[in-house]
N, C-alpha and C. Protein backbone atom coordinates (compact mmCIF):
# COMPACT_ATOMS: atom_id res chain seq x y z
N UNK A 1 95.64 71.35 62.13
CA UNK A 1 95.63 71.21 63.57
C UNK A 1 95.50 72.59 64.21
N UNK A 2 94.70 72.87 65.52
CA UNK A 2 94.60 73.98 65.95
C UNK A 2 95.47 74.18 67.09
N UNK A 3 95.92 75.73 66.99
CA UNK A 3 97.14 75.93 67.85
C UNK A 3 96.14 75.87 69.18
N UNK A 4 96.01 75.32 70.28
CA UNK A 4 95.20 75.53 71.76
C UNK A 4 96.24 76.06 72.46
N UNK A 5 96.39 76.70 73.30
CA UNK A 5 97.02 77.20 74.46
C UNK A 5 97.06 76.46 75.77
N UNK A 6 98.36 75.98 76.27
CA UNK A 6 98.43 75.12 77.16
C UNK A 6 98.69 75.80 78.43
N UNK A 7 98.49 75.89 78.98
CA UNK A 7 98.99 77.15 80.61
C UNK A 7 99.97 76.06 81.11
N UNK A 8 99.49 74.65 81.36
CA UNK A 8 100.64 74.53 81.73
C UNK A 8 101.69 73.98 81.31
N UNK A 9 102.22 74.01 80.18
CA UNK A 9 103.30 74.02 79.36
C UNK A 9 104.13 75.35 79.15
N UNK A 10 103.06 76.69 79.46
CA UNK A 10 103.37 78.05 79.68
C UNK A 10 104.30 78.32 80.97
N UNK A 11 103.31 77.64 81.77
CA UNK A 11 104.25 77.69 83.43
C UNK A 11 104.92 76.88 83.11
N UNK A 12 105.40 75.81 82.89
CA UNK A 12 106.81 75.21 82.93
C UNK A 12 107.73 75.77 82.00
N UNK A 13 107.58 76.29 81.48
CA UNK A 13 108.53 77.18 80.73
C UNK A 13 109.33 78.54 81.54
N UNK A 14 108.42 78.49 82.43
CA UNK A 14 109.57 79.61 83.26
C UNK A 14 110.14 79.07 84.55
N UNK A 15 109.70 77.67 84.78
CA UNK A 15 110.38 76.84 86.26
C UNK A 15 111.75 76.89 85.40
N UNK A 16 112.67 77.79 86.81
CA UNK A 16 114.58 77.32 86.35
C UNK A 16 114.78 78.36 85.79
N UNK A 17 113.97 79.98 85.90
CA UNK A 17 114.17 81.05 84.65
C UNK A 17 115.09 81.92 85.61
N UNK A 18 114.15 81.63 86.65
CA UNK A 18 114.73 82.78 88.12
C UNK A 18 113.28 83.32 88.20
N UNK A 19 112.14 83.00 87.65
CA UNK A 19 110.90 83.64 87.88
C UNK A 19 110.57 83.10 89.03
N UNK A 20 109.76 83.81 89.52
CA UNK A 20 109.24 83.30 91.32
C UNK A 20 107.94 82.94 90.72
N UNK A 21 107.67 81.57 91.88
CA UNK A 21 106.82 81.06 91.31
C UNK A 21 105.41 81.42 92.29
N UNK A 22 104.11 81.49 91.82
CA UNK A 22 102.96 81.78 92.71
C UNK A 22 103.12 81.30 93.83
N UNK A 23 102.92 81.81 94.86
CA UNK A 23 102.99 81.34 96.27
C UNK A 23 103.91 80.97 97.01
N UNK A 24 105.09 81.58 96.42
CA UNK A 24 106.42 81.23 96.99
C UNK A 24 107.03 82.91 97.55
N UNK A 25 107.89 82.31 98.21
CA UNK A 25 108.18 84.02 99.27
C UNK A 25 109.38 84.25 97.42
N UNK A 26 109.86 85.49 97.34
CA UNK A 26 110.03 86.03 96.11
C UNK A 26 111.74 86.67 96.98
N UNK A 27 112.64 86.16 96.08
CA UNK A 27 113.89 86.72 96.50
C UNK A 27 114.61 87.74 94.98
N UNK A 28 115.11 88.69 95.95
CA UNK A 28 115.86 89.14 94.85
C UNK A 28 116.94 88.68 93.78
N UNK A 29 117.42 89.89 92.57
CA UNK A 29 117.78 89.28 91.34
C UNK A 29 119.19 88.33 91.73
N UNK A 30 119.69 89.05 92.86
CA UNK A 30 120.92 88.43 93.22
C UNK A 30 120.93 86.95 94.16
N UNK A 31 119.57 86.31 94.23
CA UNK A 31 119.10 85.03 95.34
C UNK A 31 119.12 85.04 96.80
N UNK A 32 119.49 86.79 97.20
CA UNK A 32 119.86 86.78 98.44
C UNK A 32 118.41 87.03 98.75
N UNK A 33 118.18 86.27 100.39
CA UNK A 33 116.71 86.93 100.77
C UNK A 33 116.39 87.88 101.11
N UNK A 34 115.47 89.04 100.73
CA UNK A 34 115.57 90.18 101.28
C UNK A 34 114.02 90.29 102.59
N UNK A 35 114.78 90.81 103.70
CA UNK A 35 113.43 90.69 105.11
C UNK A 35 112.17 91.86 104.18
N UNK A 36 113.09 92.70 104.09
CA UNK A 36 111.30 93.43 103.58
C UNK A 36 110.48 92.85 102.88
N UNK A 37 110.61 92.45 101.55
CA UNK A 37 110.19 92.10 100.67
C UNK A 37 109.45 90.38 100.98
N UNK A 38 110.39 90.16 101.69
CA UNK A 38 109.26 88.71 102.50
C UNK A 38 108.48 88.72 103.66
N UNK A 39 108.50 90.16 104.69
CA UNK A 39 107.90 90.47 105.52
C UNK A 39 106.53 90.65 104.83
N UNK A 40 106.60 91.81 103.95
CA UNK A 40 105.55 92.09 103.35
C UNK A 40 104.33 91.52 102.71
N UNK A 41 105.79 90.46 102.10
CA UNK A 41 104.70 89.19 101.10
C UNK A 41 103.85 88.64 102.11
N UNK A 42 104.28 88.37 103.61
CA UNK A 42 103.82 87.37 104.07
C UNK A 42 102.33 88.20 105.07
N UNK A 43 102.59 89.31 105.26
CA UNK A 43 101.84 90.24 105.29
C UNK A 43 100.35 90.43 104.69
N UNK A 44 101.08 90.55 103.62
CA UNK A 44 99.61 90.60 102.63
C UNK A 44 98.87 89.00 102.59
N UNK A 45 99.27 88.45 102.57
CA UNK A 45 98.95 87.20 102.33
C UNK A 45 97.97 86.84 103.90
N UNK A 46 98.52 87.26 104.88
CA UNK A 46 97.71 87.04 106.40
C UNK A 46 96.51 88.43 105.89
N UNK A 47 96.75 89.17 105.58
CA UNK A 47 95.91 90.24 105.46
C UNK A 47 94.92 89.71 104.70
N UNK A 48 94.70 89.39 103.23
CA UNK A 48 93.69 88.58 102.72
C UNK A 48 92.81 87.43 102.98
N UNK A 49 93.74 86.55 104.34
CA UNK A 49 92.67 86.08 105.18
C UNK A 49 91.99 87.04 105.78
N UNK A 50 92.62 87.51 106.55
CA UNK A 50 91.60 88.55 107.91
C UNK A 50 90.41 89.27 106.92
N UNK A 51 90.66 89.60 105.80
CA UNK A 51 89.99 90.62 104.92
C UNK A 51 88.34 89.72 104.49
N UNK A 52 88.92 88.18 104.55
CA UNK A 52 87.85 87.37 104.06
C UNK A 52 86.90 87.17 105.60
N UNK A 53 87.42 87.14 106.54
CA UNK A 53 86.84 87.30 108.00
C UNK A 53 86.18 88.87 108.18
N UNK A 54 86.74 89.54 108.22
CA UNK A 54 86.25 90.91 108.11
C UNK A 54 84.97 90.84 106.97
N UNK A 55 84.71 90.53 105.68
CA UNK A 55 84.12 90.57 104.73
C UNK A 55 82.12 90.01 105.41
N UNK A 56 82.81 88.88 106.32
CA UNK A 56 81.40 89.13 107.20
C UNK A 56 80.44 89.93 107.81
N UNK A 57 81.78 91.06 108.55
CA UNK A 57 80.78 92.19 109.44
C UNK A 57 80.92 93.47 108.72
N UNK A 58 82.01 93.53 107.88
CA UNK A 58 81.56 94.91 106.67
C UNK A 58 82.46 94.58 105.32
N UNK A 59 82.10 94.74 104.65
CA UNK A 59 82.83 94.36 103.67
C UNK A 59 83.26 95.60 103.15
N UNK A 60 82.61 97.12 102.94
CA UNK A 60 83.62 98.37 102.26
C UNK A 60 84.94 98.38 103.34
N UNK A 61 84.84 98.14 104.61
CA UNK A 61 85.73 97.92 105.23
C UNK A 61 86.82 97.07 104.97
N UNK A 62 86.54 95.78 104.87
CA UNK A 62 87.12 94.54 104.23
C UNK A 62 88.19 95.23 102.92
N UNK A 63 87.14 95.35 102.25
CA UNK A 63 88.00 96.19 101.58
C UNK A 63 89.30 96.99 101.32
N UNK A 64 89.14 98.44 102.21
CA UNK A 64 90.25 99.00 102.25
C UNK A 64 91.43 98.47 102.60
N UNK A 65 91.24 97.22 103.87
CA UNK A 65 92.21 96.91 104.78
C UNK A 65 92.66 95.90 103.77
N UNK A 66 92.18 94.95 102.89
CA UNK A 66 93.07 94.65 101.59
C UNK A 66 93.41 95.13 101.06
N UNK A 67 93.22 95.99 100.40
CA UNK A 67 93.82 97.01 99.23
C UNK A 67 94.95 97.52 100.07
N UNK A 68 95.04 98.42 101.23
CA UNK A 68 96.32 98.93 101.89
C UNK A 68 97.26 98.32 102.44
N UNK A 69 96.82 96.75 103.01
CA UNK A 69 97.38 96.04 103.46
C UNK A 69 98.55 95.17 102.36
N UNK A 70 98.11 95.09 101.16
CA UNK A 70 98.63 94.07 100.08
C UNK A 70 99.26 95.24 99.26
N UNK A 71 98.60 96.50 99.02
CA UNK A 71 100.05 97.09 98.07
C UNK A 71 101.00 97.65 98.85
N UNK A 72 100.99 97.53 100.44
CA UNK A 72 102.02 97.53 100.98
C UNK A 72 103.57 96.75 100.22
N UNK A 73 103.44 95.26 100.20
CA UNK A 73 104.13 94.52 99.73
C UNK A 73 104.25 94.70 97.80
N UNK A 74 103.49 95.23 97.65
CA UNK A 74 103.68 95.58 96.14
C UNK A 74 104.27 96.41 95.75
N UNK A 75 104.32 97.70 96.30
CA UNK A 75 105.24 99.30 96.36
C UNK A 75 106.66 98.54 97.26
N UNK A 76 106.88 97.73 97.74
CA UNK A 76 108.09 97.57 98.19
C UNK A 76 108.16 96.52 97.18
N UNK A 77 108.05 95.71 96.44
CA UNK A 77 108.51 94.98 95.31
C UNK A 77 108.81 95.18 94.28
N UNK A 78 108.21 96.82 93.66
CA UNK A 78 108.54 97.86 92.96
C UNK A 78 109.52 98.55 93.12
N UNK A 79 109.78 98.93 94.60
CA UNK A 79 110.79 99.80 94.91
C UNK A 79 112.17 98.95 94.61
N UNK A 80 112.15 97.53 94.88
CA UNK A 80 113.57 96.57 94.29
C UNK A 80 114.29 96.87 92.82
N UNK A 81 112.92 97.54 91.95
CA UNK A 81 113.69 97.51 90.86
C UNK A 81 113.73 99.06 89.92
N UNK A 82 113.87 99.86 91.24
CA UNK A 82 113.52 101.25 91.32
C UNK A 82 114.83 101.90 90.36
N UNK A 83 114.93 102.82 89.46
CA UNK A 83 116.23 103.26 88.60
C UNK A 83 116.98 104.05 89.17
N UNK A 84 116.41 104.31 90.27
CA UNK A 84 117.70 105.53 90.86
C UNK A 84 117.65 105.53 92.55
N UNK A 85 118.37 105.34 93.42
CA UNK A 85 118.08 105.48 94.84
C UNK A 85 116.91 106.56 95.11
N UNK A 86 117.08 107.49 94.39
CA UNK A 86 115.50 108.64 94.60
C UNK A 86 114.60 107.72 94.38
N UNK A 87 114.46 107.01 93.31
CA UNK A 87 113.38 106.37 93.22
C UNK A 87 112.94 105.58 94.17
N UNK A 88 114.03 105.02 94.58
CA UNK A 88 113.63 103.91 95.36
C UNK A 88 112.97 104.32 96.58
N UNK A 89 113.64 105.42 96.93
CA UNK A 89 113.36 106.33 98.50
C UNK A 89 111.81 106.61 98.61
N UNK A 90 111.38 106.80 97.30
CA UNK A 90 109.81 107.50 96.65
C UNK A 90 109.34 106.17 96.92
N UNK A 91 109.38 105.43 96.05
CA UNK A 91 108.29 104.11 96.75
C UNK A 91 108.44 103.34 97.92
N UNK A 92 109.79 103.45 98.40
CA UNK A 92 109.24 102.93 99.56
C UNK A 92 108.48 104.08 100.66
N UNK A 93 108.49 105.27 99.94
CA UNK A 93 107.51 106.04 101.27
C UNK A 93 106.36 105.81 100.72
N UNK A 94 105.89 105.54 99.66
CA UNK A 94 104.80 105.20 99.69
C UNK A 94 104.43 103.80 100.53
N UNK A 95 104.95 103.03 100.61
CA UNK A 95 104.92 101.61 101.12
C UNK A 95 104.57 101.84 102.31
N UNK A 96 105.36 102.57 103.09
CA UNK A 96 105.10 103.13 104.16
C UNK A 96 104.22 103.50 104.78
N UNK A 97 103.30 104.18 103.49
CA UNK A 97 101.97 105.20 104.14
C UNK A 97 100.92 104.39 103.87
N UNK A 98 101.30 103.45 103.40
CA UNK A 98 100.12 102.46 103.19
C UNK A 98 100.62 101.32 104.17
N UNK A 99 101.45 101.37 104.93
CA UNK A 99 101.91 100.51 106.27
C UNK A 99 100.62 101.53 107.25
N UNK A 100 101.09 102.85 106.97
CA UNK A 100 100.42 103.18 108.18
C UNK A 100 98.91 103.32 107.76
N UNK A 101 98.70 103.14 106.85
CA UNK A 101 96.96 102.90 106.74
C UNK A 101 96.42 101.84 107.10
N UNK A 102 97.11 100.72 106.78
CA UNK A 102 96.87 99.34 107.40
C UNK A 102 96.80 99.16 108.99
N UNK A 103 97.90 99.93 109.13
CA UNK A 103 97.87 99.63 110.89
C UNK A 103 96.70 100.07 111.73
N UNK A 104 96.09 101.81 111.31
CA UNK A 104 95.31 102.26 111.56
C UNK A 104 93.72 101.72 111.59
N UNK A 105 93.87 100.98 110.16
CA UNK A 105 92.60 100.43 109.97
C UNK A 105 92.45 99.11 110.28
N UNK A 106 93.31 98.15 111.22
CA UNK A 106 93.46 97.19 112.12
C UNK A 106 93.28 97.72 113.41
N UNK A 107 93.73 98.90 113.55
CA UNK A 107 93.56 99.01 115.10
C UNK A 107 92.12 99.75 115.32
N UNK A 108 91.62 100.16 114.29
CA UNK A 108 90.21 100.03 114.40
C UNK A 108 89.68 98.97 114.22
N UNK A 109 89.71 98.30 113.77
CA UNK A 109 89.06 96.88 113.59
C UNK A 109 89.14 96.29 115.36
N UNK A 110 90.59 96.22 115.77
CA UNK A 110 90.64 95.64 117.27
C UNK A 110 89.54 96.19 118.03
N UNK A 111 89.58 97.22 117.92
CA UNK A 111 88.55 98.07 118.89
C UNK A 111 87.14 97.16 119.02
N UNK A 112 86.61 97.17 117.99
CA UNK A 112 85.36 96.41 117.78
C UNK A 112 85.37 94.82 118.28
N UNK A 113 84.53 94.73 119.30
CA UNK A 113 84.49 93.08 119.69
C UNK A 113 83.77 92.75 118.89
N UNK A 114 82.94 92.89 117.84
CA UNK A 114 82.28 92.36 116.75
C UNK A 114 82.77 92.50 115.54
N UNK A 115 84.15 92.86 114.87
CA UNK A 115 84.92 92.72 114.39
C UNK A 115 85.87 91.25 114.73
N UNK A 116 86.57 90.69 113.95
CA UNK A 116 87.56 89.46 113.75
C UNK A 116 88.52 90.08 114.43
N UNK A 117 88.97 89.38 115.35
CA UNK A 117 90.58 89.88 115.59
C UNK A 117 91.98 88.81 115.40
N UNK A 118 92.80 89.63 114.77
CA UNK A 118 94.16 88.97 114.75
C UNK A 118 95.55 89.40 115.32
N UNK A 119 95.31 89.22 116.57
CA UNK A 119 96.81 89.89 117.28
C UNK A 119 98.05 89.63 116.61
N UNK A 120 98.17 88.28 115.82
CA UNK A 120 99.83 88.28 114.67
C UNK A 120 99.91 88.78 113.87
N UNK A 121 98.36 89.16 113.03
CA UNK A 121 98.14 90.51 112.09
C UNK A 121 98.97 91.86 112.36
N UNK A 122 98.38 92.12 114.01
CA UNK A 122 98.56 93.33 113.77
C UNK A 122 99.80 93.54 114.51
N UNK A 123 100.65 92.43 115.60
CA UNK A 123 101.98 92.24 115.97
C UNK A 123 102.69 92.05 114.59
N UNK A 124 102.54 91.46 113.37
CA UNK A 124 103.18 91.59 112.09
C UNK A 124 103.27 93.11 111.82
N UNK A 125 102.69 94.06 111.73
CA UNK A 125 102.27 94.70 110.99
C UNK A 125 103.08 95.64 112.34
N UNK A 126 102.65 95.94 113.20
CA UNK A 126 104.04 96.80 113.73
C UNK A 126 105.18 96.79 113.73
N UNK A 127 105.90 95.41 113.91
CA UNK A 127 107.00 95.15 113.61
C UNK A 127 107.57 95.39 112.47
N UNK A 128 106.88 95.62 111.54
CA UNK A 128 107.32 96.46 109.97
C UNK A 128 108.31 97.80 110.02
N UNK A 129 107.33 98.64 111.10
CA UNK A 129 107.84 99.84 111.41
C UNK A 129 109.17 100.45 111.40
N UNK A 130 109.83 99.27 112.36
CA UNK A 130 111.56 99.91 112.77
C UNK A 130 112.20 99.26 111.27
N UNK A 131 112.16 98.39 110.43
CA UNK A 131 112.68 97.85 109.48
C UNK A 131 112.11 98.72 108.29
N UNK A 132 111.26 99.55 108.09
CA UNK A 132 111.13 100.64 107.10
C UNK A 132 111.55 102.03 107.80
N UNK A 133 111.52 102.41 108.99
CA UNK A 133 112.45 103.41 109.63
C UNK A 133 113.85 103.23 109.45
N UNK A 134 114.68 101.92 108.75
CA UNK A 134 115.84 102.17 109.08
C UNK A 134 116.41 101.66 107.45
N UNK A 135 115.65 101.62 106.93
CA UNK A 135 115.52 101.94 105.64
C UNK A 135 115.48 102.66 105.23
N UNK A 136 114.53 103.61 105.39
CA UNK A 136 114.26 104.97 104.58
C UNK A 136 115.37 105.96 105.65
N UNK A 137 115.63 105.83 106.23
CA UNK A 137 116.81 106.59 107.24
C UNK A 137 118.08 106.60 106.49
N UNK A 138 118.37 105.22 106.11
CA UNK A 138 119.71 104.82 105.62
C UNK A 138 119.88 105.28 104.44
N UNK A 139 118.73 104.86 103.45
CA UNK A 139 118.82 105.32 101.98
C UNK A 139 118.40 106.75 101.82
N UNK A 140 118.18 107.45 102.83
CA UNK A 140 117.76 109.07 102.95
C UNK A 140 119.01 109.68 103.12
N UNK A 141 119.97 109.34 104.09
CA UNK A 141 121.00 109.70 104.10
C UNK A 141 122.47 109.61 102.76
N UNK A 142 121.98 107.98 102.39
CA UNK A 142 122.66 107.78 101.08
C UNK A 142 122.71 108.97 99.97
N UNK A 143 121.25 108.93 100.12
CA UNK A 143 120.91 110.50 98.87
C UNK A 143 121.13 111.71 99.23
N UNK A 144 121.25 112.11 100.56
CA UNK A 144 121.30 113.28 101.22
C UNK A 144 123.01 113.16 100.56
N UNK A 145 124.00 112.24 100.94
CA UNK A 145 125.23 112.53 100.51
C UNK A 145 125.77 112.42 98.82
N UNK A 146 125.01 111.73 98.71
CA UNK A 146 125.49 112.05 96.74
C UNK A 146 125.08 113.33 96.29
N UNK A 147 123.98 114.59 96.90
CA UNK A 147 123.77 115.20 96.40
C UNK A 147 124.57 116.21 96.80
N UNK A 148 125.27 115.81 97.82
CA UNK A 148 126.41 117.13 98.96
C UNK A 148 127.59 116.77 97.49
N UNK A 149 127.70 115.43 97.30
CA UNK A 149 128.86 114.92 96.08
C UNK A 149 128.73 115.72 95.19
N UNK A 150 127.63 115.44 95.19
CA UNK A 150 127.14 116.12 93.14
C UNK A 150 127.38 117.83 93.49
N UNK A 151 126.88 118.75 94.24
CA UNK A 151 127.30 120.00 94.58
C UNK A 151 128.20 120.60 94.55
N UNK A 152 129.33 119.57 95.74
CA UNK A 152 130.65 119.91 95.62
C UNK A 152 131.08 119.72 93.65
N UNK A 153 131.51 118.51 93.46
CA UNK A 153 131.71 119.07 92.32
C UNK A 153 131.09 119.97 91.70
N UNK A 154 130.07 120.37 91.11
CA UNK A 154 129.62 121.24 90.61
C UNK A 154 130.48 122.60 90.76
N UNK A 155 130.50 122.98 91.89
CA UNK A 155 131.22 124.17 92.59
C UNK A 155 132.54 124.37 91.92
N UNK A 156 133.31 122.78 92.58
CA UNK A 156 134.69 122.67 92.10
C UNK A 156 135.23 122.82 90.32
N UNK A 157 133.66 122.44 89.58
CA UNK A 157 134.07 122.32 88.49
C UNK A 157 134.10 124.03 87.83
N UNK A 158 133.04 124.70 88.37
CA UNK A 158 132.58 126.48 88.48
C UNK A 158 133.87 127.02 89.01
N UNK A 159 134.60 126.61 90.27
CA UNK A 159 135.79 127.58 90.65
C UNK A 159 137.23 127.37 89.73
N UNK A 160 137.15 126.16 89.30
CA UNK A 160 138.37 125.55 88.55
C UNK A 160 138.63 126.00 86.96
């Protein structure tokens, strides 16, 4: 008998694992919901429409604004399982700068009346802003003080 490969006997093998399943908003390891990480998802996901609308009047365009728009939500889904608060601080600025590439390259897109427009696109997509400002604020400061921690001792352990 030949072994065939079943996919979906594959996917049911991880329904009930804690794996998130395709097309579902994705919560962290602990089940709590986290806003970034579903802002984002939901983000990218409006973005890959607009991108298929856009794909009409330019498509290298189309382009970018998927690619920046969607690893937005990917560098912040990375950053969840980041090994060290530095780390984490590092990808989500990247997340960030690819927030602000997206925005940029929507608000060029608005400009153009022969361009697609999506005002919840790009009302999504600002509203990102103050919720990664107060993020990277918070966890900037977190690290700013473990390293005043880590110093002091150091010192204390040198004078002692």
């Amino acid at each position: 008998m030949e072994n065939v490969f079943n996919a979906d006997e594959w996917l049911a093998s991880f329904r009930g694992s804690g794996a998130s399943e395709p097309g579902s908003a994705y919560a962290s390891r602990s089940g709590r919901r986290n806003p970034v990480v579903d802002e984002t998802f939901a983000l990218a996901s409006r973005v890959m429409d607009y991108s298929e609308d856009l794909m009409k009047v330019n498509t290298v365009f189309a382009d970018q604004v998927l690619r920046s728009g969607t690893s937005v939500g990917s560098h912040v889904r990375e950053a969840q399982g980041a090994q060290s608060l530095k780390a984490f601080v590092n990808k989500m600025k990247v997340a960030h700068q690819e927030l602000e590439e997206t925005d940029y390259r929507l608000d060029l897109c608005h400009l153009k009346a022969h361009y697609p427009h999506d005002p919840e696109l790009v009302r999504r997509t600002k509203a990102l802003f103050p919720l990664f400002h107060a993020i990277l604020s918070t966890s900037i400061e977190r690290l700013e003080k473990e390293r005043t921690e880590r110093r002091k001792k150091k010192k204390d352990r040198n004078d002692g």
